[in-house]
Protein backbone atom coordinates (compact mmCIF):
# COMPACT_ATOMS: atom_id res chain seq x y z
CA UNK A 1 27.91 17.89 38.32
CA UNK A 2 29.15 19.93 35.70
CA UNK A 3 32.40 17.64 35.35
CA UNK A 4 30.24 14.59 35.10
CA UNK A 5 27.52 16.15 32.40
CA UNK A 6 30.49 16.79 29.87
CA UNK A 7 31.96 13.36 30.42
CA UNK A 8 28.90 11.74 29.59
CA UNK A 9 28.46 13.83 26.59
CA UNK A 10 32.00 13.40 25.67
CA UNK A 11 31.55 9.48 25.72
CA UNK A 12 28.26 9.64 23.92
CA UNK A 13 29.89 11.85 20.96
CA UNK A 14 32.74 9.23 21.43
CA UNK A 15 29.85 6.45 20.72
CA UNK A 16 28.57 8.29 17.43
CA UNK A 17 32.29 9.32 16.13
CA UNK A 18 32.39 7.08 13.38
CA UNK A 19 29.12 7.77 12.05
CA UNK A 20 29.56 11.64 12.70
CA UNK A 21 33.46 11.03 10.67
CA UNK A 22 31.73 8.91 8.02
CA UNK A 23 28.45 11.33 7.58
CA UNK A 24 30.98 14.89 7.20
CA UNK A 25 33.60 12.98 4.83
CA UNK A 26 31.18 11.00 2.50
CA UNK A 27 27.93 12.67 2.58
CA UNK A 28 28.00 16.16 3.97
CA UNK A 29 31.36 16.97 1.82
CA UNK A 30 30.09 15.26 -1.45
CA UNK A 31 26.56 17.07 -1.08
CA UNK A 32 28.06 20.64 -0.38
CA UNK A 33 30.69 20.28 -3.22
CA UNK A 34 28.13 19.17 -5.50
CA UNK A 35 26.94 22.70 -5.44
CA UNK A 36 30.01 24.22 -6.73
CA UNK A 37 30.75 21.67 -9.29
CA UNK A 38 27.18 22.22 -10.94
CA UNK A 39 28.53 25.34 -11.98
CA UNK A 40 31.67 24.08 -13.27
CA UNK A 41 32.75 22.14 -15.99
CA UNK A 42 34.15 19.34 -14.67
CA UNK A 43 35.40 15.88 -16.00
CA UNK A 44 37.54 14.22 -13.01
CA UNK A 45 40.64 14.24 -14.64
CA UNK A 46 41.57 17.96 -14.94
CA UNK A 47 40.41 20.49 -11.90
CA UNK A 48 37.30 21.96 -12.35
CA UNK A 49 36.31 25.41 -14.50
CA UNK A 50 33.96 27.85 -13.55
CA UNK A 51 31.03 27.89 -16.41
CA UNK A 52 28.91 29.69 -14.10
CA UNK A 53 24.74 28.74 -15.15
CA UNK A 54 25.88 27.00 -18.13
CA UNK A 55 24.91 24.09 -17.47
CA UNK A 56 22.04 24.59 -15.78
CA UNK A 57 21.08 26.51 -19.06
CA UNK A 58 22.08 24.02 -21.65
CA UNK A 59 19.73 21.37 -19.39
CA UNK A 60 17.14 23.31 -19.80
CA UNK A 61 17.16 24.49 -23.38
CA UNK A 62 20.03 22.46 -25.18
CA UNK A 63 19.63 18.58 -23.75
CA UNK A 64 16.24 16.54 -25.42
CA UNK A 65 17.48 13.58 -23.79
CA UNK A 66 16.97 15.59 -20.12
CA UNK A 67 13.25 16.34 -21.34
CA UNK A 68 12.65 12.59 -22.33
CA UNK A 69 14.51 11.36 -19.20
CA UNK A 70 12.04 13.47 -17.04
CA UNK A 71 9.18 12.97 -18.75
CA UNK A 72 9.45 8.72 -18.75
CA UNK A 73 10.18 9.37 -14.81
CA UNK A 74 7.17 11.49 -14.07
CA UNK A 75 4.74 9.11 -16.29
CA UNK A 76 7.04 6.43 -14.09
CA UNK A 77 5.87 7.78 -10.84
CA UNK A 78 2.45 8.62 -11.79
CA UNK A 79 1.25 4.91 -12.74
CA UNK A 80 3.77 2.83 -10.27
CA UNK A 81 3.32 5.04 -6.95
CA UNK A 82 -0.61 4.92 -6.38
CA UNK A 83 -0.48 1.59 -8.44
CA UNK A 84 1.98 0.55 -5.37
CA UNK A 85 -0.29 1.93 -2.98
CA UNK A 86 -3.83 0.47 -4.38
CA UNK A 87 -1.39 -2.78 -4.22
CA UNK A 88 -0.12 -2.38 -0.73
CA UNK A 89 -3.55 -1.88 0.57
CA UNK A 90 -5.59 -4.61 -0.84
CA UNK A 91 -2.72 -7.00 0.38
CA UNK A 92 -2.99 -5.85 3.71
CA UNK A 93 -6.51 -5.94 4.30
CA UNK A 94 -6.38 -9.86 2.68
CA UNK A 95 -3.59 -10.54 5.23
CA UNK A 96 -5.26 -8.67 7.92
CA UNK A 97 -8.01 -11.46 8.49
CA UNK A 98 -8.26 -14.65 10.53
CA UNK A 99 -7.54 -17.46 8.55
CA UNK A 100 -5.53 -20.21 9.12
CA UNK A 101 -2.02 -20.13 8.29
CA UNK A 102 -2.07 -16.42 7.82
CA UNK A 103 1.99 -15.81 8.88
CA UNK A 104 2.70 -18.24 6.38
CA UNK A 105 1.21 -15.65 3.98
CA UNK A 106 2.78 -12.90 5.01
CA UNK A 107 5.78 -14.65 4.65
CA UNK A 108 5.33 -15.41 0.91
CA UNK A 109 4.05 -12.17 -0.26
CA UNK A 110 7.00 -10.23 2.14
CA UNK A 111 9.90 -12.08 0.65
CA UNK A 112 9.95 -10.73 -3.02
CA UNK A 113 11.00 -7.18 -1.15
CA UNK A 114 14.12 -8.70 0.49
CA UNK A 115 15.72 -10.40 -2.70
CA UNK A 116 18.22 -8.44 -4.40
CA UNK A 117 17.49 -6.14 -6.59
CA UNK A 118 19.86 -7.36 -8.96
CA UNK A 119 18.82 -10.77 -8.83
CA UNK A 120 15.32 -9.26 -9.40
CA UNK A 121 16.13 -7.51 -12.54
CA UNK A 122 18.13 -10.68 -13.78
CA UNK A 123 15.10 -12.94 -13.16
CA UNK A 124 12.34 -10.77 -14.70
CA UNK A 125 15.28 -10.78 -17.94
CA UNK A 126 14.38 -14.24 -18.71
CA UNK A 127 10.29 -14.07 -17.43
CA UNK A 128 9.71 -11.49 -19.86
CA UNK A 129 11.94 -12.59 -22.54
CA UNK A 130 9.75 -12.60 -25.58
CA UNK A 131 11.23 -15.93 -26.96
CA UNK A 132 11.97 -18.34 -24.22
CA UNK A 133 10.41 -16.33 -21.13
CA UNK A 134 7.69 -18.38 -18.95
CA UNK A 135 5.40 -15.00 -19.49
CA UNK A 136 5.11 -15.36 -23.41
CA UNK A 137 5.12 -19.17 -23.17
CA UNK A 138 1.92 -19.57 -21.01
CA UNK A 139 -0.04 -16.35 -23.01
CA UNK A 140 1.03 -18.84 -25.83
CA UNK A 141 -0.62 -21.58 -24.53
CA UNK A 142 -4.10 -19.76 -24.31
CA UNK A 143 -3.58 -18.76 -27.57
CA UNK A 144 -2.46 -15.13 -27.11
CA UNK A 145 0.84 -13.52 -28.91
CA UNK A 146 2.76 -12.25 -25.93
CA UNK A 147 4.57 -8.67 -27.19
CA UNK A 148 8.33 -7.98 -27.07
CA UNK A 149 8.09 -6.55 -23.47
CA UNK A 150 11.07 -5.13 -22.75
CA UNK A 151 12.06 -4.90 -26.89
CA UNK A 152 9.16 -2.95 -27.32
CA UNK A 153 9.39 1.10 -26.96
CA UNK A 154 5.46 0.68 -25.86
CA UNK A 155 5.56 -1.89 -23.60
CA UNK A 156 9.48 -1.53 -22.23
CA UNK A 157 7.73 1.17 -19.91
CA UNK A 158 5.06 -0.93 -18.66
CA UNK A 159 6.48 -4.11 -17.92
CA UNK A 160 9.21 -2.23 -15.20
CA UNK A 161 5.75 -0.35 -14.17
CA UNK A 162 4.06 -3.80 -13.55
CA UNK A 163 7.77 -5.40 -12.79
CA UNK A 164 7.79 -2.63 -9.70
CA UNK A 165 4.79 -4.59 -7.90
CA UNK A 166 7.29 -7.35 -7.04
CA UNK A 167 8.45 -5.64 -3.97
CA UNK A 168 4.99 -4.55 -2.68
CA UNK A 169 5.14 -6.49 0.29
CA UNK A 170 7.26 -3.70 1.44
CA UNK A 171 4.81 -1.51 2.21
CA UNK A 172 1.79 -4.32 2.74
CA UNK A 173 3.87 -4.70 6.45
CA UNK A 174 3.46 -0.48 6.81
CA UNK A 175 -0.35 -0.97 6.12
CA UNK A 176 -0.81 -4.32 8.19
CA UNK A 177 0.68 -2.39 11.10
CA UNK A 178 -1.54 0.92 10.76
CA UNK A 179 -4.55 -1.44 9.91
CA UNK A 180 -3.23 -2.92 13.80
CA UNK A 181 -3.32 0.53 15.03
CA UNK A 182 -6.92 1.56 13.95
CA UNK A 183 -9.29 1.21 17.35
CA UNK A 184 -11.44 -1.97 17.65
CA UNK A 185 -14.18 0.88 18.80
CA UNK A 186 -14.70 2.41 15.64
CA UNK A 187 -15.93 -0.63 14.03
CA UNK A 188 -17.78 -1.56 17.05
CA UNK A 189 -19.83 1.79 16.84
CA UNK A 190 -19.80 1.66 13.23
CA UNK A 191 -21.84 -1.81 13.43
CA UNK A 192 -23.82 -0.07 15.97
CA UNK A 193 -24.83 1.89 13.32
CA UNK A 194 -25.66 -0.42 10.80
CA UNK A 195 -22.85 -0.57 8.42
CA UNK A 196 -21.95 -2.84 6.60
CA UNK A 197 -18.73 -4.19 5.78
CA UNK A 198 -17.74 -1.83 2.42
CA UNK A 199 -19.20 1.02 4.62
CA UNK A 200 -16.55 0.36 7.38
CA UNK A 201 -13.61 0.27 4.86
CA UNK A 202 -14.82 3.81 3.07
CA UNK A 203 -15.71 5.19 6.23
CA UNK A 204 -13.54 3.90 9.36
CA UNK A 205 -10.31 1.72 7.87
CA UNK A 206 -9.09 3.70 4.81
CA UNK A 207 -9.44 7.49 6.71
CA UNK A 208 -8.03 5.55 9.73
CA UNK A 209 -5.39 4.61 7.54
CA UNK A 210 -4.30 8.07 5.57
CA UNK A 211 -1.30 8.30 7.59
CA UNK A 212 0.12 5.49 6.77
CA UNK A 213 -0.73 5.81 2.98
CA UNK A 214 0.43 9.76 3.08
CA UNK A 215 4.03 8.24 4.46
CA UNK A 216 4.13 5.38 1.49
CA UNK A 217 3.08 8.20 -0.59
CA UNK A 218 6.16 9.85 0.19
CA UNK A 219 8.44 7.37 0.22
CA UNK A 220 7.16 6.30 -3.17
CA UNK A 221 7.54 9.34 -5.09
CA UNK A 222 10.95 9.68 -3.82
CA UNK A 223 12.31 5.75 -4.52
CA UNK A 224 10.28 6.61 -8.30
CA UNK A 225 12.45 9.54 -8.95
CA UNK A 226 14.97 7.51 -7.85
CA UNK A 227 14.49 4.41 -10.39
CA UNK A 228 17.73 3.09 -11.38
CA UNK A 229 18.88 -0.37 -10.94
CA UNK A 230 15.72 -2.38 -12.79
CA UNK A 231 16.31 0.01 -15.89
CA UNK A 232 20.45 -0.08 -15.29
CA UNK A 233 20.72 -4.09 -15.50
CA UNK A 234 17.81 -4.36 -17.79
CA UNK A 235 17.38 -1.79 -20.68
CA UNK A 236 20.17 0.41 -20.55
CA UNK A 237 17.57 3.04 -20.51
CA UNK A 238 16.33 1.41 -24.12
CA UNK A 239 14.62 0.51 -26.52
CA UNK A 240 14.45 4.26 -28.17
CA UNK A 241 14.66 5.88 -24.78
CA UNK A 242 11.98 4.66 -23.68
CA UNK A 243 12.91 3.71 -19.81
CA UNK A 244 15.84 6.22 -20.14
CA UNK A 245 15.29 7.42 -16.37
CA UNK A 246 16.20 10.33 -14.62
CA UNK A 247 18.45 8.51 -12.12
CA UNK A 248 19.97 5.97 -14.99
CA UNK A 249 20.78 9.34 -17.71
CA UNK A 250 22.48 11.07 -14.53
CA UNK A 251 24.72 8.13 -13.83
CA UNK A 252 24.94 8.00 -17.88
CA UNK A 253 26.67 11.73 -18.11
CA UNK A 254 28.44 11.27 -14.78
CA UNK A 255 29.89 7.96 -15.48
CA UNK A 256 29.88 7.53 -19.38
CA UNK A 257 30.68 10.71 -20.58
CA UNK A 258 32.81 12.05 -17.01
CA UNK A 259 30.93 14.92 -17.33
CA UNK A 260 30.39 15.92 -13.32
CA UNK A 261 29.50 18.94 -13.34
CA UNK A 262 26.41 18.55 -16.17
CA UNK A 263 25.45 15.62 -13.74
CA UNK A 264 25.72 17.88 -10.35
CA UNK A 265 23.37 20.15 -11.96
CA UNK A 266 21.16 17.22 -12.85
CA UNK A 267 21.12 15.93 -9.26
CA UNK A 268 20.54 19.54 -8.15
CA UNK A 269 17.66 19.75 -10.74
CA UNK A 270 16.00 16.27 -9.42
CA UNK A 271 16.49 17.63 -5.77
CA UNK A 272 14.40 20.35 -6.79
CA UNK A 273 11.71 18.54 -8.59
CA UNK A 274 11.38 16.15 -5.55
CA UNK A 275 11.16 18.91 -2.88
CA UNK A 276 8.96 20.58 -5.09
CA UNK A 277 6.14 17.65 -5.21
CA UNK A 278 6.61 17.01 -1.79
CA UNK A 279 5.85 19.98 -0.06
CA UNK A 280 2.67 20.11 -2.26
CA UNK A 281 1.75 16.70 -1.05
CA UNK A 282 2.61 17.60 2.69
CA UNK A 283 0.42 21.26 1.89
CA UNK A 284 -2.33 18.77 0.46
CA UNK A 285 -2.52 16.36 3.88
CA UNK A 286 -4.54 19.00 5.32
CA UNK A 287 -7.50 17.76 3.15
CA UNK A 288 -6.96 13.89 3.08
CA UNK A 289 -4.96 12.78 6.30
CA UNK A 290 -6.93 12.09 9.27
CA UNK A 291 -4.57 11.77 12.57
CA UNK A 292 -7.22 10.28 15.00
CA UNK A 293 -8.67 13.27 16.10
């Protein structure tokens, strides 16, 4: 028996090799080394020197542009994330009723989250181009003057805020599936008790549904921190700084300047700020989340 239990384990770790190989060399390796060279000075080319909290220091009280970078990402996160989520929700409940051709619907309004986000970025280039872009050209024929969008320092900001709504379909399936999980009961006693149907959302599908949210919630604040290709392709973090992300001005000293041990201690820094708001939403759940019981 004994024999037999440590072949099968042997041929299950056998199975999950590669994966085990691939997560050590190019994730576990790069994340622990990442700790050391935050405290170095470090530029690829020559090894490493020990700088000790330098950098971490000179982040803090030396770099504007890491103030600005973390300030557009929080303002980022605040508007997009429960913008995403007020989104997400509405969509669902629309495409959680019985009309006809209702998987054709979900079809349209899922796509946009599959395209590349690449292709994304490139499209909304030319939509919100202030000159030739459909967005300005169709304000213009209602007789309003569309604004530079992405030129703009004011608007830049908003339009990859409104531009992040694209993919919302995303999270609409999350929500369609919870609003699939919620008992057919708890409407039928709510009825019972003579509510009506705004009643029923505040007080049986949206509590019902705080799970779900809590988990988008999560997810959300960690792909906002994490903004980097829209603004990459896009603005270059421009015009004036204005979408200068946290993500995009860690690839910009890690990449630009070679400077990888500034940009560890960024990462390490973000990693922080991340954890940080999470475990105050998880410590928050308590108040909002309603698992069933």
């Amino acid at each position: 028996m004994r024999s037999k239990f440590l072949r099968e384990n042997l041929t299950g770790y056998g199975f999950i090799a590669p994966w085990l190989i691939g997560f050590l060399l190019f994730t576990s390796f790069p994340f622990l080394s990442s700790i050391y060279l935050s405290f170095t000075r470090y530029n690829i080319v020559t090894p490493p020197v020990w700088v000790g909290g330098q950098n971490y220091k000179m982040l803090l009280h030396d770099d504007p542009q890491f103030h600005t970078a973390l300030w557009v990402t929080l303002r980022f996160a605040a508007v997009s994330v429960p913008l995403g989520i007020v989104c997400g929700v509405a969509l669902a409940l629309l495409l959680n009723q019985n009309v006809r051709g209702l998987s054709i619907y979900r079809t349209i309004f899922f796509l946009p989250s599959i395209v590349p986000t690449v292709a994304t970025a490139t499209i909304f280039l030319w939509l919100l181009n202030p000159e030739i872009g459909l967005v300005n050209g169709m304000l213009h024929k209602i007789g309003i003057e569309g604004p530079a969008w992405l030129l703009d320092p004011k608007w830049a900001p908003w339009s990859l805020i409104m531009m992040s709504l694209w993919g919302v379909g995303g999270s609409m399936v999350i929500y369609l599936a919870g609003l699939k999980d919620i008992p057919a009961y708890l409407y039928e006693a709510a009825l019972l008790d003579g509510a009506n149907p705004v009643q029923r959302l505040r007080h049986v599908t949206i509590p019902m549904l705080t799970p779900v949210i809590f988990f988008n919630l999560i997810m959300g604040v960690i792909g906002a921190f994490q903004y980097f290709t829209e603004a990459y392709v896009m603005t270059k973090g421009g015009p004036e700084d204005s979408t200068l992300y946290y993500a995009l001005y860690l690839f910009q000293r890690a990449w630009r300047y070679l400077d990888m041990g500034y940009a560890s201690a960024l990462a390490w820094v973000l990693f922080a700020v991340i954890m940080t708001i999470n475990i105050v939403l998880f410590r928050s759940q308590k108040k909002w989340v309603h698992y069933g019981s």
